[in-house]
C-alpha atoms as a PDB file:
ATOM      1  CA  UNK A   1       0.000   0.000   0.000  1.00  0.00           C
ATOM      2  CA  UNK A   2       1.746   3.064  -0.978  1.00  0.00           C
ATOM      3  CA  UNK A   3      -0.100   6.271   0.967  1.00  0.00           C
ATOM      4  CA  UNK A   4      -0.165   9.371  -0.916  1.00  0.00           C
ATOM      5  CA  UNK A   5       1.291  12.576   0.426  1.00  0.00           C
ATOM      6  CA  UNK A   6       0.163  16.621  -0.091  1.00  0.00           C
ATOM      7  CA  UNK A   7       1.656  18.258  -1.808  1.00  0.00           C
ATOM      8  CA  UNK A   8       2.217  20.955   0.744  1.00  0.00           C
ATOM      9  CA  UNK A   9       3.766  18.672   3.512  1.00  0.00           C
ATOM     10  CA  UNK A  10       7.001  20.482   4.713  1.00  0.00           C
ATOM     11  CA  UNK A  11       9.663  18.317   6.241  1.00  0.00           C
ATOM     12  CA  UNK A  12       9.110  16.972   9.976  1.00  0.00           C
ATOM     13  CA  UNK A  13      11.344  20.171  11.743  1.00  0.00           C
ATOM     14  CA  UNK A  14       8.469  22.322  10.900  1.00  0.00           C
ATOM     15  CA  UNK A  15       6.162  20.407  13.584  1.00  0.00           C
ATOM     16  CA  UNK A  16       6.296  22.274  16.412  1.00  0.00           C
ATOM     17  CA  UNK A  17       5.003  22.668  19.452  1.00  0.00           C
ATOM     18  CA  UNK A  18       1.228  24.194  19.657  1.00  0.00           C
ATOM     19  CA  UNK A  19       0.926  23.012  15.927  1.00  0.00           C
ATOM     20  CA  UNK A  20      -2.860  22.147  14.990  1.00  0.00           C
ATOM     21  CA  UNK A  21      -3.549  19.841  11.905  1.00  0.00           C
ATOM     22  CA  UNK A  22      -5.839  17.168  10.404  1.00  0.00           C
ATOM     23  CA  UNK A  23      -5.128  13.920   9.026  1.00  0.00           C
ATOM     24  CA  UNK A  24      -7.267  12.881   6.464  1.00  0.00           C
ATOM     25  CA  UNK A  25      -7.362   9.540   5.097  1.00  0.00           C
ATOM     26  CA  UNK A  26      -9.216   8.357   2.200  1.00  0.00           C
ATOM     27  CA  UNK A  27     -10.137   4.564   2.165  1.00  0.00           C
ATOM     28  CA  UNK A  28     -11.167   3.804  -1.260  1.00  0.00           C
ATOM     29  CA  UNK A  29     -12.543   0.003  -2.884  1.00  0.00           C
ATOM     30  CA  UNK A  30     -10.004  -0.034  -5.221  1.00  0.00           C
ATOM     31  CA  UNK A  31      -6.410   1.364  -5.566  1.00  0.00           C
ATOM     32  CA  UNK A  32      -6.648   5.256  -7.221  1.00  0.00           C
ATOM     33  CA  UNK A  33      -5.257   8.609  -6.458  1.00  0.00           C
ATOM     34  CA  UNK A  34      -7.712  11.104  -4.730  1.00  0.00           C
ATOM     35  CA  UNK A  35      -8.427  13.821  -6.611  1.00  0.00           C
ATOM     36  CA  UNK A  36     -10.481  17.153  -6.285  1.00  0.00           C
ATOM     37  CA  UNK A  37     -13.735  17.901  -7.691  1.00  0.00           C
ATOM     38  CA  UNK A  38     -13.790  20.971  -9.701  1.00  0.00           C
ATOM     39  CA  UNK A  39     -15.924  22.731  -6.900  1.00  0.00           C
ATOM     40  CA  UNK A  40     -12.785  23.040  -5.243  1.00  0.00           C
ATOM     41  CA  UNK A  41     -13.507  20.941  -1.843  1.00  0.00           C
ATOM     42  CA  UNK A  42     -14.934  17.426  -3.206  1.00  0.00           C
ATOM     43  CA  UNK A  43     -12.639  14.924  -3.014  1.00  0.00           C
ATOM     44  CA  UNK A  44     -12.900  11.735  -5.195  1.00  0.00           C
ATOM     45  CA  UNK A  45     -11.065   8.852  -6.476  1.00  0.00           C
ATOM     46  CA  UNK A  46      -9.758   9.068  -9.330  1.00  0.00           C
ATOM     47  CA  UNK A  47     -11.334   5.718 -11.043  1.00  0.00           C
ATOM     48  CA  UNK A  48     -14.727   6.199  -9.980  1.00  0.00           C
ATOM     49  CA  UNK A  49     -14.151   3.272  -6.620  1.00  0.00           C
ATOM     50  CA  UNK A  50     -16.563   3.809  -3.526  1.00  0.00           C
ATOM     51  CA  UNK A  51     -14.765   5.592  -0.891  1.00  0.00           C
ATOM     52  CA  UNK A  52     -14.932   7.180   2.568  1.00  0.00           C
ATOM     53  CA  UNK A  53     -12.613  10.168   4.478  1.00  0.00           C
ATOM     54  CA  UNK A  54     -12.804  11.359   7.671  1.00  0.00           C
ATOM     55  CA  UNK A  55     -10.669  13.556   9.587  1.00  0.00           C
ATOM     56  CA  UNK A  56      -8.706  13.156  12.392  1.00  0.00           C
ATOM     57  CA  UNK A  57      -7.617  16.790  14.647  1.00  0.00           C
ATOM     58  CA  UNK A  58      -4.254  16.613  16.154  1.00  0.00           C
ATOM     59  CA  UNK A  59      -2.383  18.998  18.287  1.00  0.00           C
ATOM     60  CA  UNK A  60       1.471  18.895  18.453  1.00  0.00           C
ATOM     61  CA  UNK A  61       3.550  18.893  22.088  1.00  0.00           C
ATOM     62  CA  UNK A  62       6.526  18.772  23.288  1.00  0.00           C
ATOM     63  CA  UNK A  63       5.505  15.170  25.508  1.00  0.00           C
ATOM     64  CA  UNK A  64       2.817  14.217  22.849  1.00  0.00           C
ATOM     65  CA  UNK A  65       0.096  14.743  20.449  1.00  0.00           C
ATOM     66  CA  UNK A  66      -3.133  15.312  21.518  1.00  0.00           C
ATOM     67  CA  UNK A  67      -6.085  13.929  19.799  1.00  0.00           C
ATOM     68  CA  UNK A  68      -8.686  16.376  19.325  1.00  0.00           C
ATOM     69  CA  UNK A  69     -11.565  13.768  17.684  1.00  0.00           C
ATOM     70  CA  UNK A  70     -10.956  11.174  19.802  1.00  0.00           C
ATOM     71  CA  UNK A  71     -13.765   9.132  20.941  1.00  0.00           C
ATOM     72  CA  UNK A  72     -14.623   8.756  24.699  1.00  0.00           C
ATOM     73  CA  UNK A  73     -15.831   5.743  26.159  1.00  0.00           C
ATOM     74  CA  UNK A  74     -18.373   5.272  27.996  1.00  0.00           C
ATOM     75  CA  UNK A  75     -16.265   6.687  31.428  1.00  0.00           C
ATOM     76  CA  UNK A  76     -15.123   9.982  29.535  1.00  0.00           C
ATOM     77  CA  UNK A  77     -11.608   7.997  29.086  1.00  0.00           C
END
């Protein structure tokens, strides 16, 4: 499985501390790029394959990343 990376993705020394972002995977049915609608925000594949994203909200720290979507269980854990 080869994952596909943005095109914007700076190298690892620019996550810092207090840094916010989202990781988005794509899981598609078959093997294809993702590629964006021409709305601008739609993301497909690029052969047509069923697919789902979701988004995951991570903070950067010094000790560790924090996990903004996370879900709790049924304790708030």
């Amino acid at each position: 499985m080869k994952l596909q990376e943005s095109h914007w993705l700076q190298p690892w020394e620019y996550v810092k501390n207090g840094l916010v972002i989202t990781i988005e995977p794509m899981i598609a049915e078959h093997p294809a790029l993702a590629v964006e609608d021409c709305d601008g925000w739609t993301m497909r594949t690029s052969n047509g394959s069923l697919s789902a994203h979701f988004e995951h909200t991570v903070v950067i720290t010094d000790d560790r990343p924090i996990l903004l979507t996370a879900a709790f269980d049924q304790n708030n854990h």
